[in-house]
PDB file of N, CA and C in Angstrom:
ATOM      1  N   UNK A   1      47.623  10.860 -20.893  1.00  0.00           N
ATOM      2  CA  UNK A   1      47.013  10.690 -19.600  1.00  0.00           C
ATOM      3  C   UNK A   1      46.245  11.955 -19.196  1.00  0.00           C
ATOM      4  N   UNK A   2      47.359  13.160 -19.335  1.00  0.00           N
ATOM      5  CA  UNK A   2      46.214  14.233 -19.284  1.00  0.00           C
ATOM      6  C   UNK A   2      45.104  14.643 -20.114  1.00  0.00           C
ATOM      7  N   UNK A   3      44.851  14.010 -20.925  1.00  0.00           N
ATOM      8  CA  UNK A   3      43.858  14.677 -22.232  1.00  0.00           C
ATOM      9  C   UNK A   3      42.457  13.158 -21.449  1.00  0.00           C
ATOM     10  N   UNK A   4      42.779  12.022 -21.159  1.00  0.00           N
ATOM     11  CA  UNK A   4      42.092  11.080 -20.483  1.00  0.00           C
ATOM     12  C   UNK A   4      41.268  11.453 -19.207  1.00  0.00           C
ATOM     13  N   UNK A   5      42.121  12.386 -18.275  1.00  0.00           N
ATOM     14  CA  UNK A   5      41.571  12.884 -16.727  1.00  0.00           C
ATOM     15  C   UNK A   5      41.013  14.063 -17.224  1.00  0.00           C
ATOM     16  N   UNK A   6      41.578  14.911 -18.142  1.00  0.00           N
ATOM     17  CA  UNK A   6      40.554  16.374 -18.689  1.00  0.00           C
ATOM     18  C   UNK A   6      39.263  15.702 -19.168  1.00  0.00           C
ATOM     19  N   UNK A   7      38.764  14.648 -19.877  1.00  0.00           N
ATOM     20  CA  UNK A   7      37.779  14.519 -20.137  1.00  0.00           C
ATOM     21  C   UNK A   7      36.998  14.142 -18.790  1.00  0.00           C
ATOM     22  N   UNK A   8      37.183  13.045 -18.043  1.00  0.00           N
ATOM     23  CA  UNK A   8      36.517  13.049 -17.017  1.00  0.00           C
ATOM     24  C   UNK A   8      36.012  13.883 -16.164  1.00  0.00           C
ATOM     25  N   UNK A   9      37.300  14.352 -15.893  1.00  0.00           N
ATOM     26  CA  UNK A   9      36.636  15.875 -14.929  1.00  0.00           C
ATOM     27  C   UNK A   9      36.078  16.816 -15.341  1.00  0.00           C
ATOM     28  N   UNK A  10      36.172  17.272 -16.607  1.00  0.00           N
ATOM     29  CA  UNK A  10      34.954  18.016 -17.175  1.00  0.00           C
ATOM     30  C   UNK A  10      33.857  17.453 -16.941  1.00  0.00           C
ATOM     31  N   UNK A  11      33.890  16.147 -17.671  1.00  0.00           N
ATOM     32  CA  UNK A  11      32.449  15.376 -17.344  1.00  0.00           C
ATOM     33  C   UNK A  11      31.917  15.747 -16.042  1.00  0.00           C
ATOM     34  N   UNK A  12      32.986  15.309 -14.994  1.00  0.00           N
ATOM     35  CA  UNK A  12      32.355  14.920 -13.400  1.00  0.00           C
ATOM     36  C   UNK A  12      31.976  16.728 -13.164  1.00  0.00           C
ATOM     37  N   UNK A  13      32.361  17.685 -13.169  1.00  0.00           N
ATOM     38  CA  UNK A  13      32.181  19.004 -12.842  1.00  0.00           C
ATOM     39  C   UNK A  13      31.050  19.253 -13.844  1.00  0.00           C
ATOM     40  N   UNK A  14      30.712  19.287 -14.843  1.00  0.00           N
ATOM     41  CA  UNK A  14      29.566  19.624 -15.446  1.00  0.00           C
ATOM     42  C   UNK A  14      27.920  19.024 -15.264  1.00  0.00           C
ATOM     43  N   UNK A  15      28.713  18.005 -14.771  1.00  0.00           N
ATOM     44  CA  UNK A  15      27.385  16.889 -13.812  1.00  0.00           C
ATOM     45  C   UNK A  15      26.853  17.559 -12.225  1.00  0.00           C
ATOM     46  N   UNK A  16      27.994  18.072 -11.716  1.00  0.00           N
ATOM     47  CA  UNK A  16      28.009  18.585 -11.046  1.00  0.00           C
ATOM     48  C   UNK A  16      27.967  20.764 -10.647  1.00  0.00           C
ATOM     49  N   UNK A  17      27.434  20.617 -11.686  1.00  0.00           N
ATOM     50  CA  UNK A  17      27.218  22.438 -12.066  1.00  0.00           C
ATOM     51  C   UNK A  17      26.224  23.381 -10.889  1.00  0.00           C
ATOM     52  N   UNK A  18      25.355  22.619 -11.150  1.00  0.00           N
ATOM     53  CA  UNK A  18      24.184  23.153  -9.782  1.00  0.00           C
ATOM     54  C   UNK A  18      24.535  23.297  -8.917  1.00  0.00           C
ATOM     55  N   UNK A  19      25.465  22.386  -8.075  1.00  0.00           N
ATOM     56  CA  UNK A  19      26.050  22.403  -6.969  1.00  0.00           C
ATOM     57  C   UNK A  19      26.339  23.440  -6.195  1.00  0.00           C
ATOM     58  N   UNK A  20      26.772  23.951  -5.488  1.00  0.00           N
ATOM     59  CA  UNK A  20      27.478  25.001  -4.631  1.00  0.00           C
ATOM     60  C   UNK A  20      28.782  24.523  -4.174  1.00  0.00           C
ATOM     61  N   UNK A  21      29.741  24.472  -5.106  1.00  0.00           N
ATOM     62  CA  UNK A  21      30.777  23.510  -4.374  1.00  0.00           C
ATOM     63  C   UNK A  21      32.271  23.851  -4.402  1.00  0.00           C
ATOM     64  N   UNK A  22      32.276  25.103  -5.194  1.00  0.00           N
ATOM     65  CA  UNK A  22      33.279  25.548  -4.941  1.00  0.00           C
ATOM     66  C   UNK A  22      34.614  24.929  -4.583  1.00  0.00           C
ATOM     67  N   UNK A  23      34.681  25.707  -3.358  1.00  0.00           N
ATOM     68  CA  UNK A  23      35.731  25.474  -2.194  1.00  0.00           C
ATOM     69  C   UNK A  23      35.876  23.428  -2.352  1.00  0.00           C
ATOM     70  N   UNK A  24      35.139  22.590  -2.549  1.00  0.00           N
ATOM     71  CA  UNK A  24      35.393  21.721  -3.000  1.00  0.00           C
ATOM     72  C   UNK A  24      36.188  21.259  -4.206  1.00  0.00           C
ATOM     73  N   UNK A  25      35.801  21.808  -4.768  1.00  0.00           N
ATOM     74  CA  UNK A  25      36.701  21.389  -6.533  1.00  0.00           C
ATOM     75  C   UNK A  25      38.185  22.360  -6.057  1.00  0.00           C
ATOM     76  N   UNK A  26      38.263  22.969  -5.501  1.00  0.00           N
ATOM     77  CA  UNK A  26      39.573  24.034  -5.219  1.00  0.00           C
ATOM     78  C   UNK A  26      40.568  22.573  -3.961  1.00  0.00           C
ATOM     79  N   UNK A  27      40.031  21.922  -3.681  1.00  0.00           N
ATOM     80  CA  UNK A  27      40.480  20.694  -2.747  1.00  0.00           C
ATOM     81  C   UNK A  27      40.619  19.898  -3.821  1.00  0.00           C
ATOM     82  N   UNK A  28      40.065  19.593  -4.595  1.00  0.00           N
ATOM     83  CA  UNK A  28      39.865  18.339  -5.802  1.00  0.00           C
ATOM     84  C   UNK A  28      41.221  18.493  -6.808  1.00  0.00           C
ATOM     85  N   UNK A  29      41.100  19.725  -7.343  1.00  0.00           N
ATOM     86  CA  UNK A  29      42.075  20.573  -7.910  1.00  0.00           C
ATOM     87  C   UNK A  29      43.470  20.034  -7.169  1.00  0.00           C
ATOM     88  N   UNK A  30      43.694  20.429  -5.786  1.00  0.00           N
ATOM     89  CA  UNK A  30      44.945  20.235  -5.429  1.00  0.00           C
ATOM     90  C   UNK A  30      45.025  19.008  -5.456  1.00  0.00           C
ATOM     91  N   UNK A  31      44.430  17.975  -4.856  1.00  0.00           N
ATOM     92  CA  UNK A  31      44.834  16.799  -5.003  1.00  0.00           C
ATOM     93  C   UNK A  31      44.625  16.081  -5.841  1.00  0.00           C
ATOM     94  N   UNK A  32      44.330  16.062  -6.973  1.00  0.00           N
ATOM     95  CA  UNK A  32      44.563  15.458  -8.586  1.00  0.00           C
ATOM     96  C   UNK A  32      46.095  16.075  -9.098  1.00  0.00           C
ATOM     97  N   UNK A  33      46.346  17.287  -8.488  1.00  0.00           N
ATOM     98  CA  UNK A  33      47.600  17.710  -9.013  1.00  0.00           C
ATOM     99  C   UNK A  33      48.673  16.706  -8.123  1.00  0.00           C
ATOM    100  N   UNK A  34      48.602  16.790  -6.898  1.00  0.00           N
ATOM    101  CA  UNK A  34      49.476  16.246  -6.177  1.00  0.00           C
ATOM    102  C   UNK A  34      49.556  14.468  -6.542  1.00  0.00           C
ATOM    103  N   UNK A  35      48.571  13.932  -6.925  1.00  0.00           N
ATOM    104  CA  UNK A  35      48.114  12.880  -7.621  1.00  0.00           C
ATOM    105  C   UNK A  35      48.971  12.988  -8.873  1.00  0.00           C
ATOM    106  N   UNK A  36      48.920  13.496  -9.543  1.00  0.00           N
ATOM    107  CA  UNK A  36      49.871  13.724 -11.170  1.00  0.00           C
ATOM    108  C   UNK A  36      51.965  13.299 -10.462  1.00  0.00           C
ATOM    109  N   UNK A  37      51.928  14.823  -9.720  1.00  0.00           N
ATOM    110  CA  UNK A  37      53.178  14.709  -8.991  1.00  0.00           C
ATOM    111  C   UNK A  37      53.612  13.210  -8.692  1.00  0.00           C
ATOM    112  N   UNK A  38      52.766  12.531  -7.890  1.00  0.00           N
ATOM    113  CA  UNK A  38      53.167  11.696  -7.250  1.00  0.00           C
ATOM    114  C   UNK A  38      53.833  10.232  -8.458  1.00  0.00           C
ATOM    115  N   UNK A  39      52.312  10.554  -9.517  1.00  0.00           N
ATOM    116  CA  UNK A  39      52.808   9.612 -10.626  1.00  0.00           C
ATOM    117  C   UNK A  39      54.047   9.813 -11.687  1.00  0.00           C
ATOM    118  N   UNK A  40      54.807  11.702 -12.034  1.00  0.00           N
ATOM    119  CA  UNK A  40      55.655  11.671 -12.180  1.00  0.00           C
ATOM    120  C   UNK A  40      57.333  11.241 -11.730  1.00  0.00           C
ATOM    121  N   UNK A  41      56.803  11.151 -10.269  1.00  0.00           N
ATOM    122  CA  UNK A  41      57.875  11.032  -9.688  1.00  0.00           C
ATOM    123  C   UNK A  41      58.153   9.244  -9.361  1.00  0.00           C
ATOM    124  N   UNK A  42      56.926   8.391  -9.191  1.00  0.00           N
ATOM    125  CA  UNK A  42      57.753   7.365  -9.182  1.00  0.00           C
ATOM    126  C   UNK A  42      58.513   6.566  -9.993  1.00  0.00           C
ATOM    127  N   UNK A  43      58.644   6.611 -11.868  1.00  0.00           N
ATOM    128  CA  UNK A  43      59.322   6.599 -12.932  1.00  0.00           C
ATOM    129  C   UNK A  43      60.951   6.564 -12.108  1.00  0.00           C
ATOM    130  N   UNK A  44      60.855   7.956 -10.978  1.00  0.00           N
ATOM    131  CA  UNK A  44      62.399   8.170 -10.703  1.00  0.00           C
ATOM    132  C   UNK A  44      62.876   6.940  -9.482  1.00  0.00           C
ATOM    133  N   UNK A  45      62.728   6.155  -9.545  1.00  0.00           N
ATOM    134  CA  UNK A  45      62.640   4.914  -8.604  1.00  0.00           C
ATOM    135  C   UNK A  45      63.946   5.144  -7.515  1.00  0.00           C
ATOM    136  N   UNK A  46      64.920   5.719  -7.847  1.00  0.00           N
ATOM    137  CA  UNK A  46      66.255   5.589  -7.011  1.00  0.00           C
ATOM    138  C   UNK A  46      65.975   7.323  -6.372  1.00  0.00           C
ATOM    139  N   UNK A  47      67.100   7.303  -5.644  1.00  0.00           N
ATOM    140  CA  UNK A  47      67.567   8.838  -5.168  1.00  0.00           C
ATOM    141  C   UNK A  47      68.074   9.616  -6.077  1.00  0.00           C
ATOM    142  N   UNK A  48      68.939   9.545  -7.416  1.00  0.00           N
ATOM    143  CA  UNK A  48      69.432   9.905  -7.943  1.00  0.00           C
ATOM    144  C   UNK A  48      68.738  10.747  -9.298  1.00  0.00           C
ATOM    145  N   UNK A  49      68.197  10.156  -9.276  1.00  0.00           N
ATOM    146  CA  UNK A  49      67.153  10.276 -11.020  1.00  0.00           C
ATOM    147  C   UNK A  49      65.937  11.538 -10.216  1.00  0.00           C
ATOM    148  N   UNK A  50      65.574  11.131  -9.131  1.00  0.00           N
ATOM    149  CA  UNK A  50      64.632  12.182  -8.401  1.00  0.00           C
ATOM    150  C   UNK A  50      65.213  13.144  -8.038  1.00  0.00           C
ATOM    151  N   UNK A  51      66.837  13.352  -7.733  1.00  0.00           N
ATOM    152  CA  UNK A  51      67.109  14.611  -7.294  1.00  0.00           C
ATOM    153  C   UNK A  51      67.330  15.730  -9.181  1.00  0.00           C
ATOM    154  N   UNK A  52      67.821  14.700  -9.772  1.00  0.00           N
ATOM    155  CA  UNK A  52      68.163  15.696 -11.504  1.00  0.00           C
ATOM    156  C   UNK A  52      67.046  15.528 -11.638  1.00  0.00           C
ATOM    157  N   UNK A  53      65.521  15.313 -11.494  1.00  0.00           N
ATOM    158  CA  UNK A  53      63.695  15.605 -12.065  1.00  0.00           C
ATOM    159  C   UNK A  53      63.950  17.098 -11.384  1.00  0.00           C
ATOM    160  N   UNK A  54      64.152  16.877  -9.976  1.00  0.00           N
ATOM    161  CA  UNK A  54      63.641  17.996  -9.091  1.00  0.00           C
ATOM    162  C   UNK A  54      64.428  19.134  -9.527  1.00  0.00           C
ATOM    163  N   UNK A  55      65.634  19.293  -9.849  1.00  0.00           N
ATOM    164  CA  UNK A  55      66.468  19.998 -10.375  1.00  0.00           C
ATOM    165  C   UNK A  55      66.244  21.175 -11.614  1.00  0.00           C
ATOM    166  N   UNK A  56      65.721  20.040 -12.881  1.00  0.00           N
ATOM    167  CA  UNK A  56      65.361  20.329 -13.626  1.00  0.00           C
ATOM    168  C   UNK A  56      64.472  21.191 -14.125  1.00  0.00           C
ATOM    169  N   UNK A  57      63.439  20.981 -12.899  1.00  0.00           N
ATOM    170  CA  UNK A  57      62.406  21.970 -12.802  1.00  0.00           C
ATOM    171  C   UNK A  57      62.801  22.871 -11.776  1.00  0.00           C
ATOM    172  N   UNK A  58      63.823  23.185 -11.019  1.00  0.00           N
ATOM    173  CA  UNK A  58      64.417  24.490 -10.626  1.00  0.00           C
ATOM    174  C   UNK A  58      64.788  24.276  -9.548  1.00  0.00           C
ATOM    175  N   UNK A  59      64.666  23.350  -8.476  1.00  0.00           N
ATOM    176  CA  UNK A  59      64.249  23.411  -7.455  1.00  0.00           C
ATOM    177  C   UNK A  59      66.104  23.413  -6.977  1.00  0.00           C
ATOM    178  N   UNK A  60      66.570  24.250  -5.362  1.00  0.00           N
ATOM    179  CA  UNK A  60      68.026  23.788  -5.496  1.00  0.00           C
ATOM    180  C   UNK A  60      68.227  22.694  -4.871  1.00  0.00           C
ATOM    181  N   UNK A  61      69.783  22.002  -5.461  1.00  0.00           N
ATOM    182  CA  UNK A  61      70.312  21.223  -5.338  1.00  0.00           C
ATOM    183  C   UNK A  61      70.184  20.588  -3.979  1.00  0.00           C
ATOM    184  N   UNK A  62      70.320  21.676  -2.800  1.00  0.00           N
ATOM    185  CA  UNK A  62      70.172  21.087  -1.212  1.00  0.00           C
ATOM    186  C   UNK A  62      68.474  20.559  -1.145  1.00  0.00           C
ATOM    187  N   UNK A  63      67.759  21.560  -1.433  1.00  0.00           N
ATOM    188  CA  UNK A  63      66.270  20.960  -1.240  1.00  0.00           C
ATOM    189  C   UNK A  63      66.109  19.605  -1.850  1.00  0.00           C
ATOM    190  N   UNK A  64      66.523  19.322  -3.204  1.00  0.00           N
ATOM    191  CA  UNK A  64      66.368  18.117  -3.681  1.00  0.00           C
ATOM    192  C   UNK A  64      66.830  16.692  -3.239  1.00  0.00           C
ATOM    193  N   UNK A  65      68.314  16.892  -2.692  1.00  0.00           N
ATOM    194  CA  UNK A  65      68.888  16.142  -2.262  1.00  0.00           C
ATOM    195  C   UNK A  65      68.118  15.738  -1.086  1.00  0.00           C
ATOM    196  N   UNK A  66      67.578  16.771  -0.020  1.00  0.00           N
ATOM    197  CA  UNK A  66      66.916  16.464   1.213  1.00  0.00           C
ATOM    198  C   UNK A  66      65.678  15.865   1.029  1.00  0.00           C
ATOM    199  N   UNK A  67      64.768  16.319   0.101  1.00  0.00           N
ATOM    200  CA  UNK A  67      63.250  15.455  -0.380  1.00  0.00           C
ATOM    201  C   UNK A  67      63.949  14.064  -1.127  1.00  0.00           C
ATOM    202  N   UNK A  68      64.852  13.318  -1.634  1.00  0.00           N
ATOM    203  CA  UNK A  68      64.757  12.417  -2.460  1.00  0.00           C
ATOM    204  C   UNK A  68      65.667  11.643  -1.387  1.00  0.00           C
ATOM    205  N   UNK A  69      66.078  12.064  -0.336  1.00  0.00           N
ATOM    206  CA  UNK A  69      66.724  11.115   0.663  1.00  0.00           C
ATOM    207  C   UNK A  69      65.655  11.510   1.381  1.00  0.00           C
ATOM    208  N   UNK A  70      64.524  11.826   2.006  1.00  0.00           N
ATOM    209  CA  UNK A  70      63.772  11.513   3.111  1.00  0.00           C
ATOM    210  C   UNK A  70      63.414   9.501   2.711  1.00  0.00           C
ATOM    211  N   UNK A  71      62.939   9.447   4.158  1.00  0.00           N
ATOM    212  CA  UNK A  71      62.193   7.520   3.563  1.00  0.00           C
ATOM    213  C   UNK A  71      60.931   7.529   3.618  1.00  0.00           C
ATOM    214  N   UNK A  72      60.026   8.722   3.310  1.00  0.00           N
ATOM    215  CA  UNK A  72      58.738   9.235   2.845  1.00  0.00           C
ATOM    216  C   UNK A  72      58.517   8.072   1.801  1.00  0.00           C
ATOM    217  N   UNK A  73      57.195   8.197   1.603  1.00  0.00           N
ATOM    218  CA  UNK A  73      56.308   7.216   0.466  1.00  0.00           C
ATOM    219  C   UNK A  73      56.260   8.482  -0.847  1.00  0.00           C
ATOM    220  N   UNK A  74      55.958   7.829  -1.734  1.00  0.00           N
ATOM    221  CA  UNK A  74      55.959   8.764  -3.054  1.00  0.00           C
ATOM    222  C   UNK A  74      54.624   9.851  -2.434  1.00  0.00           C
ATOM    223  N   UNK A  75      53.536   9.332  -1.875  1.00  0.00           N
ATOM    224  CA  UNK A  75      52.306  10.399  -1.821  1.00  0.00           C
ATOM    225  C   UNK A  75      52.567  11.718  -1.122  1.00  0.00           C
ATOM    226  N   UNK A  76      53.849  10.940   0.429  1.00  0.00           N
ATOM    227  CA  UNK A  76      54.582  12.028   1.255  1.00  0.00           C
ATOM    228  C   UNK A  76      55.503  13.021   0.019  1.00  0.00           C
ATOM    229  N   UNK A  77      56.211  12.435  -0.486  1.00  0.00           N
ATOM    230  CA  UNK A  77      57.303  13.111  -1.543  1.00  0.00           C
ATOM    231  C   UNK A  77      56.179  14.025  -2.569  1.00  0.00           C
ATOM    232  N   UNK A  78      55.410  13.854  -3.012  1.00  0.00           N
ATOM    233  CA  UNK A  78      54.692  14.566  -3.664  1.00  0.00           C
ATOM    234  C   UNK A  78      53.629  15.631  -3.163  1.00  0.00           C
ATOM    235  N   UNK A  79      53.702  16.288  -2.036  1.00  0.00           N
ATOM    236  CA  UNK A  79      53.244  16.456  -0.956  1.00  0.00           C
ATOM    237  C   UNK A  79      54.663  17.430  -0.144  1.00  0.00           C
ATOM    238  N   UNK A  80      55.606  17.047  -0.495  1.00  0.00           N
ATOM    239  CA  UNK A  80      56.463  18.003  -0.145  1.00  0.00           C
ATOM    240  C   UNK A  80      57.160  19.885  -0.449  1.00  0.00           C
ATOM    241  N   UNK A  81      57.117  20.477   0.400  1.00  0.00           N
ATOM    242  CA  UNK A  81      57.341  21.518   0.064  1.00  0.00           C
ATOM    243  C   UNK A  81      58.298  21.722  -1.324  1.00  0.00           C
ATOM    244  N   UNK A  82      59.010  20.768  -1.645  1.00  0.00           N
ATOM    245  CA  UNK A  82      59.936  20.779  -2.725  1.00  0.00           C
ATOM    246  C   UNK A  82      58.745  20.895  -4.100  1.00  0.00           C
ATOM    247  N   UNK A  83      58.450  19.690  -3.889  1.00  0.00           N
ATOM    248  CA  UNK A  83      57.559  19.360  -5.436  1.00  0.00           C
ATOM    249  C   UNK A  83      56.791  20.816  -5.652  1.00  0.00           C
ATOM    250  N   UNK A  84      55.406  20.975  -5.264  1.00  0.00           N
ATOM    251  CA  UNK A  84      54.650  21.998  -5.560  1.00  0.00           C
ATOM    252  C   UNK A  84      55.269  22.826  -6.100  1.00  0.00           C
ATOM    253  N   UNK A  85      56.628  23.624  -5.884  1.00  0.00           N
ATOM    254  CA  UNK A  85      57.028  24.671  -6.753  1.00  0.00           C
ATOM    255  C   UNK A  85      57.771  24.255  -8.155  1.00  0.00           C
ATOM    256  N   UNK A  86      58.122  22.781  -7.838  1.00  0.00           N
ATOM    257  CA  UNK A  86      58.847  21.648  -8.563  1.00  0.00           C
ATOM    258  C   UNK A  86      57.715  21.309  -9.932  1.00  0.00           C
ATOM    259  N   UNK A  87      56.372  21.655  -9.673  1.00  0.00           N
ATOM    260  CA  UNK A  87      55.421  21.345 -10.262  1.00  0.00           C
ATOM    261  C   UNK A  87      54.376  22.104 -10.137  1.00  0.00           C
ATOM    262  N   UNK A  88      54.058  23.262 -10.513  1.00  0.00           N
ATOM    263  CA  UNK A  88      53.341  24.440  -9.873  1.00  0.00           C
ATOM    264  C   UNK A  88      51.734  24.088 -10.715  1.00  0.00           C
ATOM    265  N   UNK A  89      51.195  25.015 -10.595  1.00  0.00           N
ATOM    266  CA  UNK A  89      49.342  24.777 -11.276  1.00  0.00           C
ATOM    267  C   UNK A  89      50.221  25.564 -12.612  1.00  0.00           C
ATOM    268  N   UNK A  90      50.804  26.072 -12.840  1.00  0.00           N
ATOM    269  CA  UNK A  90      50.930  26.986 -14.099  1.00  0.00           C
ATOM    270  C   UNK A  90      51.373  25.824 -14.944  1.00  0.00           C
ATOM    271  N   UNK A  91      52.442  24.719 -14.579  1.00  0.00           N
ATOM    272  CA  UNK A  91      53.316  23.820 -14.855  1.00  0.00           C
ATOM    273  C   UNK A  91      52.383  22.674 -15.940  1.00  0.00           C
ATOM    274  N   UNK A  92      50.924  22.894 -14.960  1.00  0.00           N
ATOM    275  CA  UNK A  92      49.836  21.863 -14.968  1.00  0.00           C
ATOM    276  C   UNK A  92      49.807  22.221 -16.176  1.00  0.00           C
ATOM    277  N   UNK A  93      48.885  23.442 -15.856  1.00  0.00           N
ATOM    278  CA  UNK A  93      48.006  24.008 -17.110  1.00  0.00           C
ATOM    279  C   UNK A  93      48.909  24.413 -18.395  1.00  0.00           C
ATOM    280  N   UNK A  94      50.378  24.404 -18.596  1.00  0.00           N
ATOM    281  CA  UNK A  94      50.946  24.383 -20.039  1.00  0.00           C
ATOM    282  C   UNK A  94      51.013  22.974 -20.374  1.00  0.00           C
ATOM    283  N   UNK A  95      51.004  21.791 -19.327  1.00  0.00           N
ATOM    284  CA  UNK A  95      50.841  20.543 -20.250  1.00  0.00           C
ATOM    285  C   UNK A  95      49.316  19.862 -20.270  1.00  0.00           C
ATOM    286  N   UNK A  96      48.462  21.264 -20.114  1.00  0.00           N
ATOM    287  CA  UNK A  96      47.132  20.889 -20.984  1.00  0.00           C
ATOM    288  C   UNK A  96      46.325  20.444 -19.880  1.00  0.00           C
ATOM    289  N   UNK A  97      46.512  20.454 -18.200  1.00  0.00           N
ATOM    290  CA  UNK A  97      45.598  20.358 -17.454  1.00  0.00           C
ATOM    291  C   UNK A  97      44.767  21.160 -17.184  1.00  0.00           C
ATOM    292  N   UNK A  98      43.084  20.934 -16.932  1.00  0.00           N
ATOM    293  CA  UNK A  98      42.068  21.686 -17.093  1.00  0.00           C
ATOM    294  C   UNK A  98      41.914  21.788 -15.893  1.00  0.00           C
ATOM    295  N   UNK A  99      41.771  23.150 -15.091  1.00  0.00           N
ATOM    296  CA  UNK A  99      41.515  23.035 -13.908  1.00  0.00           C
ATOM    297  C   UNK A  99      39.933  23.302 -13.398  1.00  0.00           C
ATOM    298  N   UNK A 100      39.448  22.708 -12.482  1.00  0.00           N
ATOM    299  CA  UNK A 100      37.980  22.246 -12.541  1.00  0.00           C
ATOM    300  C   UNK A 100      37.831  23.705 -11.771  1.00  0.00           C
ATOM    301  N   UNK A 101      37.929  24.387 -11.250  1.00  0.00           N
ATOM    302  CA  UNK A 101      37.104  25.833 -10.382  1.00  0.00           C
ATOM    303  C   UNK A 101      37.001  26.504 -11.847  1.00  0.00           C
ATOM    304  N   UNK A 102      37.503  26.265 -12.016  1.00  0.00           N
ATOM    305  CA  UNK A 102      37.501  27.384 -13.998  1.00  0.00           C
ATOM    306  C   UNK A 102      36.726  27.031 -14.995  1.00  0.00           C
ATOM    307  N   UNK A 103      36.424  25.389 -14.533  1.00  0.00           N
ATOM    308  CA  UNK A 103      35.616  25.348 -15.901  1.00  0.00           C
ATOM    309  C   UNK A 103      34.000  25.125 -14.988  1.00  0.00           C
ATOM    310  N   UNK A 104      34.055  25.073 -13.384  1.00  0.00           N
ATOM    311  CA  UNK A 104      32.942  25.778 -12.690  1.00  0.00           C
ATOM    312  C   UNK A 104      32.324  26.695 -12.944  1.00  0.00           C
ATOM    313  N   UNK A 105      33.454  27.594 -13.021  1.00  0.00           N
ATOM    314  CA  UNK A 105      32.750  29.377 -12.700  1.00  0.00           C
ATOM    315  C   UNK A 105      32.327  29.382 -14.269  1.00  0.00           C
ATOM    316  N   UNK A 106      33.064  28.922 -15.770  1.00  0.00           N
ATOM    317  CA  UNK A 106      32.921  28.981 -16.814  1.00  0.00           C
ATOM    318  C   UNK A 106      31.394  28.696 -16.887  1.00  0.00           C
ATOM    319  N   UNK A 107      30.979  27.578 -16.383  1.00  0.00           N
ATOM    320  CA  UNK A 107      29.548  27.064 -16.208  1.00  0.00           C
ATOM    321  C   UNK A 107      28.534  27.540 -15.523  1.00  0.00           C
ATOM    322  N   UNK A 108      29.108  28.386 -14.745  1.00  0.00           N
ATOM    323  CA  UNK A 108      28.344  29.047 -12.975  1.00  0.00           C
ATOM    324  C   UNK A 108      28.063  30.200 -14.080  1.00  0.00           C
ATOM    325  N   UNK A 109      28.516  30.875 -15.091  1.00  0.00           N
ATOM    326  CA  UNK A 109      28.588  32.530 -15.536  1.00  0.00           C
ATOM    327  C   UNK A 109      27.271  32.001 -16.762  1.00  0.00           C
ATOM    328  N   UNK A 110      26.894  30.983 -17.350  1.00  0.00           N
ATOM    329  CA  UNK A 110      26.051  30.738 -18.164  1.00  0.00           C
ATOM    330  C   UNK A 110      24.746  31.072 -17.836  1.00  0.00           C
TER     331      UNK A 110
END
C-alpha cells in the first residue's frame, strides 16, 4: 500500500513543482499520515487489540486504555494525542513512506 501512495504522490508533487506550495504539502504530509494511522488502526476492531497496537509501539498502558475506550470514530482516534507518537513521521519513513516537502525541496534545488 505504501509503495502504491509513494508512487502517486511523487507523481502528484512533481506535477506540481512550479508551484509555491510548500506549507501546503507540509498539511498534505500530515494528513495522509493520519490517513495511514487511521487505516492501521481499524484492523483493531474491539478495545482490546487497539490498546496491545498502541502499546506496542510504546505508548503507556493508561493513555491507551483511555484512546481505545473513548466512542471517537477511527479518524477522531487517529487524530489523537496517543497515536502520533504511537506512529511518528520517523515510524512512516522506515516503512518506506516518501514524504512530499522532501521530495519538493529535492525538485525546488534542481
Amino acid at each position: 500500500m505504501v509503495g502504491e501512495l509513494n508512487s502517486f504522490l511523487s507523481g502528484w508533487v512533481t506535477y506540481f513543482r512550479r508551484a509555491a506550495m510548500r506549507s501546503h504539502l507540509v498539511e498534505r504530509d500530515d494528513w495522509v499520515r493520519r490517513e495511514l494511522r487511521c487505516v492501521r488502526l481499524k484492523p483493531c476492531k474491539r478495545v482490546k487489540p487497539m490498546v496491545d497496537a498502541f502499546v506496542r509501539q510504546g505508548v503507556s498502558l493508561r493513555q491507551a486504555w483511555c484512546t481505545a475506550l473513548s466512542g471517537k470514530g477511527w479518524w477522531r482516534k487517529s487524530g489523537a494525542p496517543v497515536a502520533n507518537p504511537a506512529m511518528p513521521s520517523s515510524w512512516w519513513k522506515r516503512l518506506g513512506l516518501a514524504c512530499l516537502v522532501d521530495r519538493y525541496e529535492a525538485l525546488q534545488a534542481r
